[in-house]
C-alpha atoms as a PDB file:
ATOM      1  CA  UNK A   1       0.000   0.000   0.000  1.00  0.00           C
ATOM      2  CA  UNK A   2       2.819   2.486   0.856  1.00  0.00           C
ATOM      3  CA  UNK A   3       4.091   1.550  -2.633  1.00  0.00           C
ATOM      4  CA  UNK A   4       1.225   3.696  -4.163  1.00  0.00           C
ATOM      5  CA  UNK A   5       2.945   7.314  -2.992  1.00  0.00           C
ATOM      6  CA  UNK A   6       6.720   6.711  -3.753  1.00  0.00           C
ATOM      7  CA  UNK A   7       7.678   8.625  -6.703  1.00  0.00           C
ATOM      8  CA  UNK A   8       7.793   6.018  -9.981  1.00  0.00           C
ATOM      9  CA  UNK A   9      11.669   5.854 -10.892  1.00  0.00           C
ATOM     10  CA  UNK A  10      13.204   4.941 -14.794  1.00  0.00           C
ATOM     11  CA  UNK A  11      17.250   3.755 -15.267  1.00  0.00           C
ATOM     12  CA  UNK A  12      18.537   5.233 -18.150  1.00  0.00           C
ATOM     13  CA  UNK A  13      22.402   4.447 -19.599  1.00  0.00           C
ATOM     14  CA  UNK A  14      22.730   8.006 -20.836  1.00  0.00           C
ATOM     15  CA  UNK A  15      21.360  10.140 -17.903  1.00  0.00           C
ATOM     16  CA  UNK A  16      21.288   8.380 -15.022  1.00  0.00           C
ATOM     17  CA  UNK A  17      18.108   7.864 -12.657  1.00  0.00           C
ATOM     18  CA  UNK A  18      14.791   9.660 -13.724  1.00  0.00           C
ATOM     19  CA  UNK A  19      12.084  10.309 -10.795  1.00  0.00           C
ATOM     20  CA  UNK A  20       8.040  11.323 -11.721  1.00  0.00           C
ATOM     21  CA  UNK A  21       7.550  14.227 -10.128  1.00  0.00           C
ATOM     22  CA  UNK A  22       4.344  16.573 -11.238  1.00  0.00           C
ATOM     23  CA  UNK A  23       3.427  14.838 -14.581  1.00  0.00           C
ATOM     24  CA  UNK A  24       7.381  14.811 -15.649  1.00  0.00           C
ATOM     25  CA  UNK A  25      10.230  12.902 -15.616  1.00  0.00           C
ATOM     26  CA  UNK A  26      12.988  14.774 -13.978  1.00  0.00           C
ATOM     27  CA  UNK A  27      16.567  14.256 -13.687  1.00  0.00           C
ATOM     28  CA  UNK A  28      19.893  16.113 -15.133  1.00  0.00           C
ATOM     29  CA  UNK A  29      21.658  16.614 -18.436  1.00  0.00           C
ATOM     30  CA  UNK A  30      25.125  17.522 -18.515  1.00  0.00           C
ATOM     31  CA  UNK A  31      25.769  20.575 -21.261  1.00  0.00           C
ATOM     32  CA  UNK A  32      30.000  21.184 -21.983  1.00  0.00           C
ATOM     33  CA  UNK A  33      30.418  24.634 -20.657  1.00  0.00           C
ATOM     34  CA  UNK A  34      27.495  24.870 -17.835  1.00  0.00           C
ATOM     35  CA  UNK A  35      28.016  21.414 -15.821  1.00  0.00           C
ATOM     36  CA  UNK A  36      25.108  19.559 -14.942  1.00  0.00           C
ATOM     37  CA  UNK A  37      21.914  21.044 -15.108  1.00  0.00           C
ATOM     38  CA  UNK A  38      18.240  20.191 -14.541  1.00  0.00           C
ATOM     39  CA  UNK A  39      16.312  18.170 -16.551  1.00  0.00           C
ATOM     40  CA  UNK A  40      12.799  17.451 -17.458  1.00  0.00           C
ATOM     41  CA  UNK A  41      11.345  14.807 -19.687  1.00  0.00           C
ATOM     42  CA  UNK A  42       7.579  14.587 -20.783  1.00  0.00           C
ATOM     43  CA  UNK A  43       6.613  10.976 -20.585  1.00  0.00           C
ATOM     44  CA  UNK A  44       3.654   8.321 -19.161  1.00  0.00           C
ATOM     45  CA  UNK A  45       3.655   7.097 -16.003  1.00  0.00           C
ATOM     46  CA  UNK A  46       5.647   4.149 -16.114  1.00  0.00           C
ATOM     47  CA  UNK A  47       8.726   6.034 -18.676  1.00  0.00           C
ATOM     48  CA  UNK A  48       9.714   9.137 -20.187  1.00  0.00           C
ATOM     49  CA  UNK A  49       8.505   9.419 -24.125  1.00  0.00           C
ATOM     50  CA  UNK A  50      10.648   7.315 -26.202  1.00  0.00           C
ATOM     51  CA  UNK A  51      11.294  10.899 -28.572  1.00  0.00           C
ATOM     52  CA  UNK A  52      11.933  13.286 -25.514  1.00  0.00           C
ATOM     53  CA  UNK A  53      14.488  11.000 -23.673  1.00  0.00           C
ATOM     54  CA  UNK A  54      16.218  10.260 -27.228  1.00  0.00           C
ATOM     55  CA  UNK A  55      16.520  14.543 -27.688  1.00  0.00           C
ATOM     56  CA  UNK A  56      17.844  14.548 -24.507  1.00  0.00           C
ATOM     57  CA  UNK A  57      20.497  11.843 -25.537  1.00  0.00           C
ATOM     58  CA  UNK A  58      21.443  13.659 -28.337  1.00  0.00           C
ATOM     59  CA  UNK A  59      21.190  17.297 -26.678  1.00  0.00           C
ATOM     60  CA  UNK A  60      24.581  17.235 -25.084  1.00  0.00           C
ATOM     61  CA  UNK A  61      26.588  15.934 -28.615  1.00  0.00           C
ATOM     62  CA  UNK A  62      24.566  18.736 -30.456  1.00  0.00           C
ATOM     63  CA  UNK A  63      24.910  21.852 -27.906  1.00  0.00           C
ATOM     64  CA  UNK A  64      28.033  23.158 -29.854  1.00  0.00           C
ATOM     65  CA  UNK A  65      26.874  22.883 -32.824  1.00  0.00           C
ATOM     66  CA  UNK A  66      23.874  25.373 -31.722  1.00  0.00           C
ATOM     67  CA  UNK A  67      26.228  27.347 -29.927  1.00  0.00           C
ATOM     68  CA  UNK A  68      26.527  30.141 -32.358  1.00  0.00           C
ATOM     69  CA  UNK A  69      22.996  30.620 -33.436  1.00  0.00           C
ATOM     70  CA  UNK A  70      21.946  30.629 -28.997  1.00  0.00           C
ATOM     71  CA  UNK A  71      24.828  33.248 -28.588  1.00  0.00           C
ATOM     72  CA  UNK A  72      23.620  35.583 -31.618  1.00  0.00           C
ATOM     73  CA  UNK A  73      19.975  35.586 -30.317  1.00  0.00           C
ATOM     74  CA  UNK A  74      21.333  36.242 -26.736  1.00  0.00           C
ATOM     75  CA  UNK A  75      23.393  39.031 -27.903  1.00  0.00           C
ATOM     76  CA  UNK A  76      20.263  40.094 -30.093  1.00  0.00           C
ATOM     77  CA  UNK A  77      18.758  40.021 -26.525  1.00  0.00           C
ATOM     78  CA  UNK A  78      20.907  41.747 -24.773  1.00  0.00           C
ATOM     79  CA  UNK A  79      21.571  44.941 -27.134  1.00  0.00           C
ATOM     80  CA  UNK A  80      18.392  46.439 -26.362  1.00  0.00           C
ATOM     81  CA  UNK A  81      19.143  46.487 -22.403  1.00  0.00           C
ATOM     82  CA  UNK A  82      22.912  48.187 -23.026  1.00  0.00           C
ATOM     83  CA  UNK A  83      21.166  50.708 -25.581  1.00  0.00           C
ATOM     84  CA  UNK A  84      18.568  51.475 -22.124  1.00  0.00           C
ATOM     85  CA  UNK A  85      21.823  51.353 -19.797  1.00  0.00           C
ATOM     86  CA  UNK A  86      23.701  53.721 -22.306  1.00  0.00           C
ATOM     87  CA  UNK A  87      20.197  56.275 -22.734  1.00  0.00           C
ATOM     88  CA  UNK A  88      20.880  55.993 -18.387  1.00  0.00           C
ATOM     89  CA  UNK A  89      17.100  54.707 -18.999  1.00  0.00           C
ATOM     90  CA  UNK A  90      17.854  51.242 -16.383  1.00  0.00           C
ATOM     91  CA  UNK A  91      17.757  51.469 -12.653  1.00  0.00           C
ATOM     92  CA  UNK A  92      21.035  51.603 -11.123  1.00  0.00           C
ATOM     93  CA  UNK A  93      22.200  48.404  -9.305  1.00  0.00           C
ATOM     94  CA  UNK A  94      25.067  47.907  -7.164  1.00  0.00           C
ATOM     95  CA  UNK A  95      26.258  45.655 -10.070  1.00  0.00           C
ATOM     96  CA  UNK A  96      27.862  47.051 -12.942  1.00  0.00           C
ATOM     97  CA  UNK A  97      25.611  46.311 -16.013  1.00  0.00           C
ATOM     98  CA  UNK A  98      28.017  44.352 -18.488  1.00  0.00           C
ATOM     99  CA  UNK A  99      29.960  45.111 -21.016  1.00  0.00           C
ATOM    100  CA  UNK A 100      29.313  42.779 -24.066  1.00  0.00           C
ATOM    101  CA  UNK A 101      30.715  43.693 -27.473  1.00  0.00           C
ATOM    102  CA  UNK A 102      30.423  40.675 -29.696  1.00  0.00           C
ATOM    103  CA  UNK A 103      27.764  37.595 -29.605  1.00  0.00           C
ATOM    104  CA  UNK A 104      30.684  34.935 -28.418  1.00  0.00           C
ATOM    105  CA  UNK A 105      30.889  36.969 -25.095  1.00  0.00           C
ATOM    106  CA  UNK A 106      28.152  36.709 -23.865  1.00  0.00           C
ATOM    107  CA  UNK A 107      28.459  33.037 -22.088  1.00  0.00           C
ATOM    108  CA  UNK A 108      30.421  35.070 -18.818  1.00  0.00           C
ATOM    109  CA  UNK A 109      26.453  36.317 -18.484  1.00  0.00           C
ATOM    110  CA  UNK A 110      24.226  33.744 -19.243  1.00  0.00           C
ATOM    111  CA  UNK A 111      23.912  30.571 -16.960  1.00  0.00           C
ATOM    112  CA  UNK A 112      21.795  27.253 -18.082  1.00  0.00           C
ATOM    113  CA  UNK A 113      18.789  26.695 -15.547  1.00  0.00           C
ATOM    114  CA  UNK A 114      17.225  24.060 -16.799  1.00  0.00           C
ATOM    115  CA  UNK A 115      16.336  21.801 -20.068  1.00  0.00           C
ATOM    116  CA  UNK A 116      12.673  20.860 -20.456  1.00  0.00           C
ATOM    117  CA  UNK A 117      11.765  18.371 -23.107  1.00  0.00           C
ATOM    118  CA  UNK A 118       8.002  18.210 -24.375  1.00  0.00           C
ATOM    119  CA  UNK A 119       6.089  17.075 -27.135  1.00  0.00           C
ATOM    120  CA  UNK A 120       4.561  20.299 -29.107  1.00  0.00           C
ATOM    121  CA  UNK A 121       0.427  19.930 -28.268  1.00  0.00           C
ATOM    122  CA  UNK A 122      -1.344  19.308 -31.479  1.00  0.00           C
ATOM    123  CA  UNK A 123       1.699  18.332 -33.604  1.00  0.00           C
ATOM    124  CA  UNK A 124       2.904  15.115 -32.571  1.00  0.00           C
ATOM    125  CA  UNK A 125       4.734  14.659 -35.996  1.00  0.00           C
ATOM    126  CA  UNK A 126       7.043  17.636 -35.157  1.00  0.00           C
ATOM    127  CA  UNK A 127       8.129  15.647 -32.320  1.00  0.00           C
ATOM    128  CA  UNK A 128       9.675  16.879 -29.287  1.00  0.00           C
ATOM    129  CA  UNK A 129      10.777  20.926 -28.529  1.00  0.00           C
ATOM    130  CA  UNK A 130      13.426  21.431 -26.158  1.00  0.00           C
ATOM    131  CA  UNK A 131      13.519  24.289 -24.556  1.00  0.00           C
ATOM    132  CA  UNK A 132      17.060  25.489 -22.492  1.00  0.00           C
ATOM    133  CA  UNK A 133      16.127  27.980 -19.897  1.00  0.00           C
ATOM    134  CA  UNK A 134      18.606  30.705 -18.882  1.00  0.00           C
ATOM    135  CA  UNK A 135      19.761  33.397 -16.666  1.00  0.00           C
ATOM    136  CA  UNK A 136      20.932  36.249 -17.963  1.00  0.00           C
ATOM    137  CA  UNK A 137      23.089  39.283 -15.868  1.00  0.00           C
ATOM    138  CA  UNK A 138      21.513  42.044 -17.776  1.00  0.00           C
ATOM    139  CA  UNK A 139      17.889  40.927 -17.332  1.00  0.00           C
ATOM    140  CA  UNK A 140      17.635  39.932 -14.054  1.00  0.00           C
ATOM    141  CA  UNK A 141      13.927  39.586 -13.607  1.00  0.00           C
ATOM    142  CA  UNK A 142      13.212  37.061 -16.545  1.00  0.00           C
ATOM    143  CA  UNK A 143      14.418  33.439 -17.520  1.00  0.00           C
ATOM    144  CA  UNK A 144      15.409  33.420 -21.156  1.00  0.00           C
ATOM    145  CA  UNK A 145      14.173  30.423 -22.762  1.00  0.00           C
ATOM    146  CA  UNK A 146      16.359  28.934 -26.244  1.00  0.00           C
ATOM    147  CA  UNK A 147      13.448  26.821 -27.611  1.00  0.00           C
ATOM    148  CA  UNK A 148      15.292  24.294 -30.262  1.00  0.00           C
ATOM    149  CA  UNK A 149      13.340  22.002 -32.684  1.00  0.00           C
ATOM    150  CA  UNK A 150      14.778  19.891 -35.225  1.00  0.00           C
ATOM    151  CA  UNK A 151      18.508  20.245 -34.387  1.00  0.00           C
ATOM    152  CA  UNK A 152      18.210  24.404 -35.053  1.00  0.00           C
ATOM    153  CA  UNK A 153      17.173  27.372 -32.927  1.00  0.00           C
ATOM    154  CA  UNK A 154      13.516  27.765 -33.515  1.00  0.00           C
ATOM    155  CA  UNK A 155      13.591  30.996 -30.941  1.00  0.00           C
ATOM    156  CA  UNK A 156      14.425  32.617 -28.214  1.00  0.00           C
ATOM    157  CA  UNK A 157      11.735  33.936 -25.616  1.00  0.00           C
ATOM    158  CA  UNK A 158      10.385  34.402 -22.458  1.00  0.00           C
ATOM    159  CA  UNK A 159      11.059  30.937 -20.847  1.00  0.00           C
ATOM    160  CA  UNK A 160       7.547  29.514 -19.204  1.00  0.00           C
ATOM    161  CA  UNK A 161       9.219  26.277 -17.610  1.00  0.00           C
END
């Protein structure tokens, strides 16, 4: 009977131990420059979906490779906050507000939350989004979500994981 509230568990080679928790399938991916970071797999009760956990097995080999487009859309991002710092249109924090001058620099600023996997509702054929949530110095109050389907960059937005 006490077997009906422990969390359901799933073994995987690749990422380790996976634990239910809230309708997902959580655990953590490992991304080059930003360590281990949290991840969450849409999936049944009993396993993660078959597409999601293979995105999140080939996430990690395919992170440089989508490198460069991330970093241009985060720099994209950021120029409209130093244009408001420059204008002295930003509040004034005890930090300095950074100094970025080409796309490649911004990784010193931007730190990898999370990695949510999901299938798209509606569109099962498109098959899974992934969606890399970050933290950015020069927009403190918002996550920045990298939303990547079909091995590219789809966008970058507000992150809602």
């Amino acid at each position: 009977m006490f077997n009906l509230f422990k969390a359901a568990t799933f073994e995987d080679n690749h990422l380790g131990l996976l634990t239910r928790s809230r309708g997902h399938w959580k655990g953590s991916v490992t991304l080059d420059q930003h360590g281990k970071i949290e991840l969450s797999l849409a999936g049944g009760r009993q396993s993660p979906d078959s597409l999601c956990l293979a995105q999140a097995h080939e996430l990690a080999a395919q992170y440089d490779s989508l490198l460069p487009q991330i970093q241009a859309s985060l720099f994209e991002h950021y120029e409209p906050y130093r244009d408001a710092d420059s204008a002295g249109e930003l509040p004034e924090d005890s930090e300095p507000f950074p100094k970025i001058d080409r796309a490649e620099d911004v990784w010193p600023h931007v730190f990898a939350e999370r990695v949510c996997i999901e299938l798209i509702q509606g569109s099962p054929q498109a098959g899974p989004s992934i969606e890399i949530a970050y933290r950015v110095t020069w927009d403190e109050e918002h996550t920045v979500g990298a939303r990547i389907q079909n091995g590219k960059l789809w966008e970058l937005c507000g992150s809602v994981v």
